[in-house]
C-alpha atoms as a PDB file:
ATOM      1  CA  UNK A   1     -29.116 -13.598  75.097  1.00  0.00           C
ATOM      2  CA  UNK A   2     -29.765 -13.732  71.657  1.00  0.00           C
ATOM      3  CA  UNK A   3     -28.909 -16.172  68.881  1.00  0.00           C
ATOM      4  CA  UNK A   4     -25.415 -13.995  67.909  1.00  0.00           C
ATOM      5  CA  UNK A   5     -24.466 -13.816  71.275  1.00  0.00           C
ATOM      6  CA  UNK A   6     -24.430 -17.954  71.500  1.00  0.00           C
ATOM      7  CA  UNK A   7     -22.201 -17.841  68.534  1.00  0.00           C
ATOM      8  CA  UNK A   8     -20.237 -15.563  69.624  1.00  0.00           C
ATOM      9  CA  UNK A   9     -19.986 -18.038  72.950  1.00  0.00           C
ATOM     10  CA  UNK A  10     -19.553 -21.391  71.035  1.00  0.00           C
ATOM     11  CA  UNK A  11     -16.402 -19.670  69.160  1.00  0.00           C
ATOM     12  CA  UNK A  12     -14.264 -17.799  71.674  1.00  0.00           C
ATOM     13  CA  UNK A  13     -11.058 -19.540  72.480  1.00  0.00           C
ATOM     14  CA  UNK A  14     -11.834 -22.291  69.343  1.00  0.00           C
ATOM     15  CA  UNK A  15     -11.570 -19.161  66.216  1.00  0.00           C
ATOM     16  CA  UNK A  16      -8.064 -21.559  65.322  1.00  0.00           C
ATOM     17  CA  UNK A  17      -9.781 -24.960  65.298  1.00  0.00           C
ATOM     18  CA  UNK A  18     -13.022 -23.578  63.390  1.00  0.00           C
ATOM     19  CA  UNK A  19     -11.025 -21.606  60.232  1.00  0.00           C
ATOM     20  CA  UNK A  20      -9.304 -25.485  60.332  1.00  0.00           C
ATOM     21  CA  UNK A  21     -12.264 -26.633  60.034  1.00  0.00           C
ATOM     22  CA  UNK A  22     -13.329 -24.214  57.496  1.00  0.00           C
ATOM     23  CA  UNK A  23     -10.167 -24.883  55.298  1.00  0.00           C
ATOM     24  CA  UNK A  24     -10.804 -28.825  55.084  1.00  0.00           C
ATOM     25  CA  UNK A  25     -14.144 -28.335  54.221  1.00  0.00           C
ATOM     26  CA  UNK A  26     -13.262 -26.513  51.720  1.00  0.00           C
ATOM     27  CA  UNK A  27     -10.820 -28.487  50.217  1.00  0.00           C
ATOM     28  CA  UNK A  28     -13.055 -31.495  50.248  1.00  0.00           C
ATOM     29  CA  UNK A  29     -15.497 -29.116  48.033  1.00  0.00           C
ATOM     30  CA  UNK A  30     -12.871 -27.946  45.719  1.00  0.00           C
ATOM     31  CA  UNK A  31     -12.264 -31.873  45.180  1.00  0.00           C
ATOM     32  CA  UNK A  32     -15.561 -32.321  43.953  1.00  0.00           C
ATOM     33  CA  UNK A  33     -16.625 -29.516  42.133  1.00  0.00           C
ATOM     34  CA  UNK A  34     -15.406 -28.893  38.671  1.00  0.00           C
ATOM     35  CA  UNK A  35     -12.855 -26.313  38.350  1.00  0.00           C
ATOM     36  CA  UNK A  36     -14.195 -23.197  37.078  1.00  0.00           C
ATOM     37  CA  UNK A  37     -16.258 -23.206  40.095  1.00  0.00           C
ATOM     38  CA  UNK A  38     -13.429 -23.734  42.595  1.00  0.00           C
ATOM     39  CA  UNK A  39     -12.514 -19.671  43.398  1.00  0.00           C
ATOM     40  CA  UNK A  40     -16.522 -19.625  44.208  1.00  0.00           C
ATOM     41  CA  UNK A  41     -15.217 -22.515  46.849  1.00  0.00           C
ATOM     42  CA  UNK A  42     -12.292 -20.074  47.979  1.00  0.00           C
ATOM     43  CA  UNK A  43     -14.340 -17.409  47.951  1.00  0.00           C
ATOM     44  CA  UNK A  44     -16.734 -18.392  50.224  1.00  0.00           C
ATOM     45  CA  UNK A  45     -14.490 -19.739  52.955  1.00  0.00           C
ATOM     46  CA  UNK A  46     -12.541 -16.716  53.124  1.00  0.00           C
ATOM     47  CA  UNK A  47     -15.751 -14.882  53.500  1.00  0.00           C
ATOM     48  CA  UNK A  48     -16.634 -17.471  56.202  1.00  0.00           C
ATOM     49  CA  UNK A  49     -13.241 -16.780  57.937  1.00  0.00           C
ATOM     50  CA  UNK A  50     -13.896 -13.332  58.134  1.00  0.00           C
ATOM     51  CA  UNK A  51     -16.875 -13.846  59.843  1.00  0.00           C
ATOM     52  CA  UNK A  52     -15.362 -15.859  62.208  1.00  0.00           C
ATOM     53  CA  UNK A  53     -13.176 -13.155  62.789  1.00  0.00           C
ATOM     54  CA  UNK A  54     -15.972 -10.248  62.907  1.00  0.00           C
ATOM     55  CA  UNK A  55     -17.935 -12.659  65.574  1.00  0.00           C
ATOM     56  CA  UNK A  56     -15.318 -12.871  68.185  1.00  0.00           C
ATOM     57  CA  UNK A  57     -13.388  -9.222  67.236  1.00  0.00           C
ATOM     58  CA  UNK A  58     -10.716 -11.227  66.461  1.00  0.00           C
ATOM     59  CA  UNK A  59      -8.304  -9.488  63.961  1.00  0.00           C
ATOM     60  CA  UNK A  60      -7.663 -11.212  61.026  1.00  0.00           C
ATOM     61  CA  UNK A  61      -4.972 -14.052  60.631  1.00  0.00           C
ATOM     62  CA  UNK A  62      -2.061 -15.416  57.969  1.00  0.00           C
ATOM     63  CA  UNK A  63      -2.311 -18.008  56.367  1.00  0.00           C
ATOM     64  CA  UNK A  64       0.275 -19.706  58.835  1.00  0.00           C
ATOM     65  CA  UNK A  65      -1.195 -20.838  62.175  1.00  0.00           C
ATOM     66  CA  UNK A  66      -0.339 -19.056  65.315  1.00  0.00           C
ATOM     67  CA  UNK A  67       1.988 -20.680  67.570  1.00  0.00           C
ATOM     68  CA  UNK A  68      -0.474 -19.827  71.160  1.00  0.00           C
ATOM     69  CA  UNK A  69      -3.114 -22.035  71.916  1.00  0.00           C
ATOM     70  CA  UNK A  70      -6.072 -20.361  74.233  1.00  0.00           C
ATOM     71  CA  UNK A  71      -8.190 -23.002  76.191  1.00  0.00           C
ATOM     72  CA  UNK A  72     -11.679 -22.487  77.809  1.00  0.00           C
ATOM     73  CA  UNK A  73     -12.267 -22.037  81.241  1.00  0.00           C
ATOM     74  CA  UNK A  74     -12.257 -25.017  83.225  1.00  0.00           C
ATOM     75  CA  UNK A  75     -15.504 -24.492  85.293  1.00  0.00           C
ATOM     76  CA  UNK A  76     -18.608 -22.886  83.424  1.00  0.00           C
ATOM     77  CA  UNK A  77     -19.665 -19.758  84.565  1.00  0.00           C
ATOM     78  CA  UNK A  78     -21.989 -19.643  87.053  1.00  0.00           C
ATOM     79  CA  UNK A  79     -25.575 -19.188  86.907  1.00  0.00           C
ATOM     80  CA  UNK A  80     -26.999 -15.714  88.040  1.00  0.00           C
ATOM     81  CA  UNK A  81     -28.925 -15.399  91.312  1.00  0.00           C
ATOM     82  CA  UNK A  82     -32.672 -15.104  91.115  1.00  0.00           C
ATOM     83  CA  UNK A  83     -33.843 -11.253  91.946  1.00  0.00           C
ATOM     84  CA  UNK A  84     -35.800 -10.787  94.896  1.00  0.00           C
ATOM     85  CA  UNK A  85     -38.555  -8.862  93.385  1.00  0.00           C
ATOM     86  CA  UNK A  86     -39.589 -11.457  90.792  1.00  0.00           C
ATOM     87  CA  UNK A  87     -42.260 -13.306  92.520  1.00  0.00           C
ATOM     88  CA  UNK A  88     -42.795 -17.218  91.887  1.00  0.00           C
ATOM     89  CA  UNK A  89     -45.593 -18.626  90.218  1.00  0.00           C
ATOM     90  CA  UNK A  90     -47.910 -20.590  92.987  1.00  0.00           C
ATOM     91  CA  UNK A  91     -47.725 -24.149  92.653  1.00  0.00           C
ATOM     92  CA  UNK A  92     -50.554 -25.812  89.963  1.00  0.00           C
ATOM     93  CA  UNK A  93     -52.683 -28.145  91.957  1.00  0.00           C
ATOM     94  CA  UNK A  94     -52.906 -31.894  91.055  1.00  0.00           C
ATOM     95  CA  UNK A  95     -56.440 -31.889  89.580  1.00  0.00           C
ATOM     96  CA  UNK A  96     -55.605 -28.310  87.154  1.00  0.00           C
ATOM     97  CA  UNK A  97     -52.597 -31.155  85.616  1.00  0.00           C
ATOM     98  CA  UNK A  98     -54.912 -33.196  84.579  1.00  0.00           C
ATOM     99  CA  UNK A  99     -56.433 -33.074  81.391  1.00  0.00           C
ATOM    100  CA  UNK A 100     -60.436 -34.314  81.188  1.00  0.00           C
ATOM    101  CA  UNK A 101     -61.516 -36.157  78.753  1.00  0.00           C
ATOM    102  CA  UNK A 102     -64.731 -35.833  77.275  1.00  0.00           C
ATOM    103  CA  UNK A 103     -67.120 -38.081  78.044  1.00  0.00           C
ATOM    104  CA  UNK A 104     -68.232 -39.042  73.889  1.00  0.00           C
ATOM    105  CA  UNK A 105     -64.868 -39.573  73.019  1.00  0.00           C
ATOM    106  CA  UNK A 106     -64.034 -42.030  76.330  1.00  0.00           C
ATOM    107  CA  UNK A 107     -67.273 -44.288  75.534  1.00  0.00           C
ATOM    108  CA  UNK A 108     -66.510 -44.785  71.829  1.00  0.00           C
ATOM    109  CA  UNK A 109     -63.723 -47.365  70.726  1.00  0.00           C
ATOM    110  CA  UNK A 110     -60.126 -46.012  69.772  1.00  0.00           C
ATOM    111  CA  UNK A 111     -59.619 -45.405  66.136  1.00  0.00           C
ATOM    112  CA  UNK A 112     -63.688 -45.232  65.387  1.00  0.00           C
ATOM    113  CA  UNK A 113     -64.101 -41.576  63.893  1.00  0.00           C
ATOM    114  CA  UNK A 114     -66.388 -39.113  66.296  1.00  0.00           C
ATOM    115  CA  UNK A 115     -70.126 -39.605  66.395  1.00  0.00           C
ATOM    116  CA  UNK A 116     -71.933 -37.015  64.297  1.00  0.00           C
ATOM    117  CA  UNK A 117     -75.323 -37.117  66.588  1.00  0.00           C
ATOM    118  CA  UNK A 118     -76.379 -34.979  69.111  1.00  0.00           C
END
């Protein structure tokens, strides 16, 4: 599953809630920006509304919000069963976990810098 397809995930059933979400944002911007830059501001949140629509194949909206209100499933979809013919990886054994430590660096004091002789 690749990064897209998450998107695409995260946005089905919400496309209302996000272009909301787009158009306060964008008003808060408008706010603060000086004026001449403001259809920049519009610009860019239409553009980001479109590609909220292009994500989920959604056809593009009004202005005025639609009166139906999709919700997400209740129960998440269920994981896929492993296949037969993958084998498992055999279990590590307890003494391949654990790292070694050389035996210079466990005789000399913590924070001293390495010993340069043989």
């Amino acid at each position: 599953m690749g990064f897209m397809d998450k998107v695409k995930g995260l946005l089905e059933g919400r496309e209302k809630h996000v272009k909301q979400g787009i158009d306060k944002v964008s008003d808060v911007v408008e706010r603060k920006v000086p004026t001449q830059h403001r259809d920049k501001v519009e610009g860019a949140a239409a553009k980001a509304k479109d590609m909220v629509d292009d994500l989920t194949d959604a056809p593009a909206t009004a202005a005025a919000p639609s009166a139906t209100v999709t919700t997400p499933p209740s129960t998440p979809p269920a994981a896929p069963a492993p296949s037969a013919a993958t084998p498992s990886a055999p279990a590590a054994s307890p003494s391949a976990a654990t790292p070694t430590t050389p035996p210079s660096a466990a005789t000399r004091p913590a924070g001293s810098p390495p010993s340069t002789e043989p």
